[in-house]
Protein backbone atom coordinates (compact mmCIF):
# COMPACT_ATOMS: atom_id res chain seq x y z
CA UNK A 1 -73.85 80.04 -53.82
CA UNK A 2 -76.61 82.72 -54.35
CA UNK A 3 -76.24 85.70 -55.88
CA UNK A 4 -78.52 88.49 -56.10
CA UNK A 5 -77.87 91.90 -57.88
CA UNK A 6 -79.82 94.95 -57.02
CA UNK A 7 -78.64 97.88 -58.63
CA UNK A 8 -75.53 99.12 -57.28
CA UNK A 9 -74.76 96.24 -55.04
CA UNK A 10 -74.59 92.52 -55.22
CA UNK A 11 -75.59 89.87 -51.85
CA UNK A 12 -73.87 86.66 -51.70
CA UNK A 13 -74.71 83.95 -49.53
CA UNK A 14 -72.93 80.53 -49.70
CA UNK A 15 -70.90 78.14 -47.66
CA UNK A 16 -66.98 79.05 -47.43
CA UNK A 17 -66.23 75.49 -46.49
CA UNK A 18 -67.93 72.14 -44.82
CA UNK A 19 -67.72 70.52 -41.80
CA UNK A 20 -67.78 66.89 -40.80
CA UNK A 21 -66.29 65.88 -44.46
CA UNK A 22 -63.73 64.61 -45.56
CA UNK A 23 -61.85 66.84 -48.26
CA UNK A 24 -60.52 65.70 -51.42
CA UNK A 25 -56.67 63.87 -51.13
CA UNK A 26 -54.30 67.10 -50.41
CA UNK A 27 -50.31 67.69 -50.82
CA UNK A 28 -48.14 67.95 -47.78
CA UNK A 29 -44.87 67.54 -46.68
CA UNK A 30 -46.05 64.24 -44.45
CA UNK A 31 -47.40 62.99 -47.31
CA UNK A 32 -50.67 62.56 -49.02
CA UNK A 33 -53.99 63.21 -46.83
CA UNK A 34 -57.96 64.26 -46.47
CA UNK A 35 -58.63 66.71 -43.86
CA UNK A 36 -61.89 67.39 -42.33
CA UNK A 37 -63.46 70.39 -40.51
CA UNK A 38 -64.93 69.18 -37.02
CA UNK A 39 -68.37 70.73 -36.71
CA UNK A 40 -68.13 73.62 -33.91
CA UNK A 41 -64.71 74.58 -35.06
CA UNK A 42 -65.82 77.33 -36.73
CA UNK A 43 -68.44 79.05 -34.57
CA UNK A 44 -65.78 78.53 -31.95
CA UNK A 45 -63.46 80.46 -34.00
CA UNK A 46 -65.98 83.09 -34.64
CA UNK A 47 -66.63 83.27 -31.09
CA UNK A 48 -63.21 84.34 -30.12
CA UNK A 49 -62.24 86.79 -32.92
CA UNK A 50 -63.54 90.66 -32.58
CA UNK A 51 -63.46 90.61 -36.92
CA UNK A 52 -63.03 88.49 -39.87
CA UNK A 53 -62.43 90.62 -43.49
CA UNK A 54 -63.59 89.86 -46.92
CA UNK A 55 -61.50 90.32 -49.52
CA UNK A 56 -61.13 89.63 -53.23
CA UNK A 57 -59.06 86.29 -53.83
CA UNK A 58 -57.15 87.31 -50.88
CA UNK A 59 -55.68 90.40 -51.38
CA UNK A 60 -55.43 93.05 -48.67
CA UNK A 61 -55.25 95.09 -51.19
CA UNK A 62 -58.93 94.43 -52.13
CA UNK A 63 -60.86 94.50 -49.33
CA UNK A 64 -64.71 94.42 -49.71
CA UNK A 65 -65.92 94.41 -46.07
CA UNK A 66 -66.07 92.33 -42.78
CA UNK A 67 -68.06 91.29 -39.90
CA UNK A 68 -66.93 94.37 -37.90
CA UNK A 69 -68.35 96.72 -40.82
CA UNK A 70 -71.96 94.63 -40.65
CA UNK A 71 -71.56 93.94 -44.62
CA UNK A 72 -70.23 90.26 -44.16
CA UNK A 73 -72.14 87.80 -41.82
CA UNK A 74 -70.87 84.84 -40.64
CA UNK A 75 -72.24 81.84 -38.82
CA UNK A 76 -71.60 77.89 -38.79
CA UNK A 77 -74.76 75.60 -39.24
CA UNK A 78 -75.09 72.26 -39.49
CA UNK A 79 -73.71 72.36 -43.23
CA UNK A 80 -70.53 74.13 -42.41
CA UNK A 81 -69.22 77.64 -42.29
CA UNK A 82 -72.19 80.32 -44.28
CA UNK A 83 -71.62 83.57 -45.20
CA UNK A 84 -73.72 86.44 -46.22
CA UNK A 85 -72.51 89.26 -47.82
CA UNK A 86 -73.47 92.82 -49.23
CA UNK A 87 -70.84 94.32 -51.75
CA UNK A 88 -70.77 97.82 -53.30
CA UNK A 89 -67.59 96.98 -55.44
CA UNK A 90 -68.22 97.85 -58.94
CA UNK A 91 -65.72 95.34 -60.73
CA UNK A 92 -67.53 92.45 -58.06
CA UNK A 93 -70.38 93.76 -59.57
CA UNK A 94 -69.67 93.49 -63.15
CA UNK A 95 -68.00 89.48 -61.87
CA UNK A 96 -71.38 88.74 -60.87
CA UNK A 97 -73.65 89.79 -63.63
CA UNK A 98 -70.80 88.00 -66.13
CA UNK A 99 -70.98 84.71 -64.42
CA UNK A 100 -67.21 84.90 -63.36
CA UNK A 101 -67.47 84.52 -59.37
CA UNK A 102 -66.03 80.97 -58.51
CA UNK A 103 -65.95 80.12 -55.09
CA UNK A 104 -64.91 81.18 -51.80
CA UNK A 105 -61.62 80.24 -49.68
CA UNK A 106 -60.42 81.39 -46.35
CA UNK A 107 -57.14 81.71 -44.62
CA UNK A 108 -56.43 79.90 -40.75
CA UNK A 109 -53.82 79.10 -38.77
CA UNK A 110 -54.25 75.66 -37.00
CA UNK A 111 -53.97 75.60 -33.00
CA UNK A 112 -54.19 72.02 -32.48
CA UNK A 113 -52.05 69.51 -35.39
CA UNK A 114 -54.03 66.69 -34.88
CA UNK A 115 -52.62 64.04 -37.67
CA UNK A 116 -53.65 60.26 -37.88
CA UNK A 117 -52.37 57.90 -40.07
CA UNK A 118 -54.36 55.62 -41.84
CA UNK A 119 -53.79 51.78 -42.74
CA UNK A 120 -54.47 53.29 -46.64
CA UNK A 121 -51.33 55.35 -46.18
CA UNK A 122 -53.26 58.59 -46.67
CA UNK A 123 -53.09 60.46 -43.50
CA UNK A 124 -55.84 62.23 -41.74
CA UNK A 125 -56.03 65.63 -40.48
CA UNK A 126 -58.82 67.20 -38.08
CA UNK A 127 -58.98 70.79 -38.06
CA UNK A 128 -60.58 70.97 -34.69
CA UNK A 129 -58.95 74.74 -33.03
CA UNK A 130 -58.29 77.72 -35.59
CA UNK A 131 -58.20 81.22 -35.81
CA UNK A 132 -60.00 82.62 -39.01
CA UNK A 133 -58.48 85.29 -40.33
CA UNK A 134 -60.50 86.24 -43.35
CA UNK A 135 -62.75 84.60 -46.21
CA UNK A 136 -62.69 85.70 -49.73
CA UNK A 137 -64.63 85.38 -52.87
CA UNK A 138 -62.89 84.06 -55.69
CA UNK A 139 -63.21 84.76 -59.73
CA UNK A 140 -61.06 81.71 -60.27
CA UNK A 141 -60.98 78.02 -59.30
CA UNK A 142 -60.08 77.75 -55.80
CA UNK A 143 -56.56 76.23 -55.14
CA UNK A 144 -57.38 74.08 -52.25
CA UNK A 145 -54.39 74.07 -50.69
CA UNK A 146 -51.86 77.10 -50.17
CA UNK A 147 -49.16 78.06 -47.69
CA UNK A 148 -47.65 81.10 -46.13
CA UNK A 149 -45.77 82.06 -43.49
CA UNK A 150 -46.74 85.49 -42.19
CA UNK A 151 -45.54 87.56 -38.79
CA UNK A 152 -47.70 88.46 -36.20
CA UNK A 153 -46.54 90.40 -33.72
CA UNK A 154 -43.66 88.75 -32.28
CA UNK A 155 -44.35 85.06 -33.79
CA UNK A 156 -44.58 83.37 -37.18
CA UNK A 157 -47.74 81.67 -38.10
CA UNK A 158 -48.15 79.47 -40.79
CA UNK A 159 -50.98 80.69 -42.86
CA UNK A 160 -53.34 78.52 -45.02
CA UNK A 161 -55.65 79.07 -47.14
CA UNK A 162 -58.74 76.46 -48.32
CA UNK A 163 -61.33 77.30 -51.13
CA UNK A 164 -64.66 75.70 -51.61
CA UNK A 165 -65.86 75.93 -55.43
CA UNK A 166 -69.88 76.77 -55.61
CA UNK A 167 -72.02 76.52 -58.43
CA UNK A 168 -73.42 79.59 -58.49
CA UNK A 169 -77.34 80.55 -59.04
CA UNK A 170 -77.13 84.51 -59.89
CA UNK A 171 -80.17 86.64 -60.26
CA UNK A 172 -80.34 89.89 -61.20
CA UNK A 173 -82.97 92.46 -59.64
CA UNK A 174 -82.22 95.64 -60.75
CA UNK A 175 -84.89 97.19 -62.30
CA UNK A 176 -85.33 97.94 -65.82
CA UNK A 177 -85.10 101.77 -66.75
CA UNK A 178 -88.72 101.64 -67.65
CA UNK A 179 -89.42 100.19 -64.63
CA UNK A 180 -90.07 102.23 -60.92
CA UNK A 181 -90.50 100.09 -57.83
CA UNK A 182 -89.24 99.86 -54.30
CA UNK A 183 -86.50 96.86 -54.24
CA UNK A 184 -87.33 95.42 -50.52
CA UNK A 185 -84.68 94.40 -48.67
CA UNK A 186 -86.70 92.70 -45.65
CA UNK A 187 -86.36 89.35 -46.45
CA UNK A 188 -82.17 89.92 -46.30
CA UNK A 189 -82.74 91.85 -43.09
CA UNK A 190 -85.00 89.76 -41.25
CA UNK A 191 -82.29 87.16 -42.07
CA UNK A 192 -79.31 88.80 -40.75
CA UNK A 193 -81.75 89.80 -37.70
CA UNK A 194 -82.21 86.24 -37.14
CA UNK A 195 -78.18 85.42 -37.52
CA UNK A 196 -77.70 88.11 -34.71
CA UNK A 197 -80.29 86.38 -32.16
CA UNK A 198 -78.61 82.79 -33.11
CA UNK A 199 -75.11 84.68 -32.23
CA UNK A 200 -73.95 84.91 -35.83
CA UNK A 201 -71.08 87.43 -36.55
């Protein structure tokens, strides 16, 4: 994960989570299993959602943006699920510049249970159809695997959340008081210019 502080905002740019691997061995009520993202699942997911939100180690409470606001971009590659992000939060801020930003997780709901069992005893789950519903940055270690049940509209969906620990690579740009210069932001635009033609959110 990169992070870049300029001033009174902070850019982060990692990968939330990886496709076409096979995760560590996970808890579950079946049993013991490794789950892996098929690549396309998340662009496809992307594709039929009007917004994802970021928040703060998942609480609505602490919202920091979202694709809808133009602050959070997100795309899938060939790695897995990237996201790009500009936050004006001063305590994300202060995270940042300490060293304490972890990771990131996000929360799904899966469309399509598509469980194999394997000779090891270890089953297999593809997570081939979800809807995202948001990612968050995380000042802790993620928890790979957690649970809820949450109503929307008139049905329940099970809610799940997976986090994706990055070793972070933070720079800080902000110039020094004795300093006067012109921070350019092209580079970061022309990227999220280039997201937009590829179809990025």
């Amino acid at each position: 994960m990169r992070i870049e502080i300029r001033g009174n905002q902070v850019l982060l740019d990692g990968y939330v989570n990886a496709v076409g691997r096979e995760s560590r061995i996970l808890p579950s009520q079946r049993g013991p299993f490794k789950e892996q993202v098929v690549p396309g699942t998340f662009q496809k997911a992307l594709d039929k959602t009007d917004n994802v939100d970021l928040l703060f180690n998942h609480l609505e409470s602490r919202k920091l943006g979202s694709t809808s606001e133009g602050n959070l971009q997100l795309f899938e590659d060939n790695i897995g699920l990237r996201a790009i992000a500009k936050v004006f939060d001063e305590e994300i801020i202060n995270k940042a510049k300490n060293g304490e930003l972890r990771g990131w997780s996000f929360s799904f709901a899966d469309n399509n249970q598509n469980w194999k069992e394997n000779e090891d005893g270890i089953y297999r789950r593809f997570l081939d159809d979800i809807d995202l519903f948001e990612v968050s940055i995380l000042d802790k270690t993620p928890a790979y695997v957690a649970t809820s049940i949450e109503a929307r509209g008139e049905e329940h969906v099970i809610k799940e959340n997976r986090g994706y620990e990055n070793k972070a690579l933070t720079e800080d740009l902000t110039p020094k008081e004795d300093e006067v210069r012109e921070v350019d932001y092209s580079l970061y635009e022309k990227e999220i210019e280039f997201i937009k033609l590829r179809g990025g959110h």
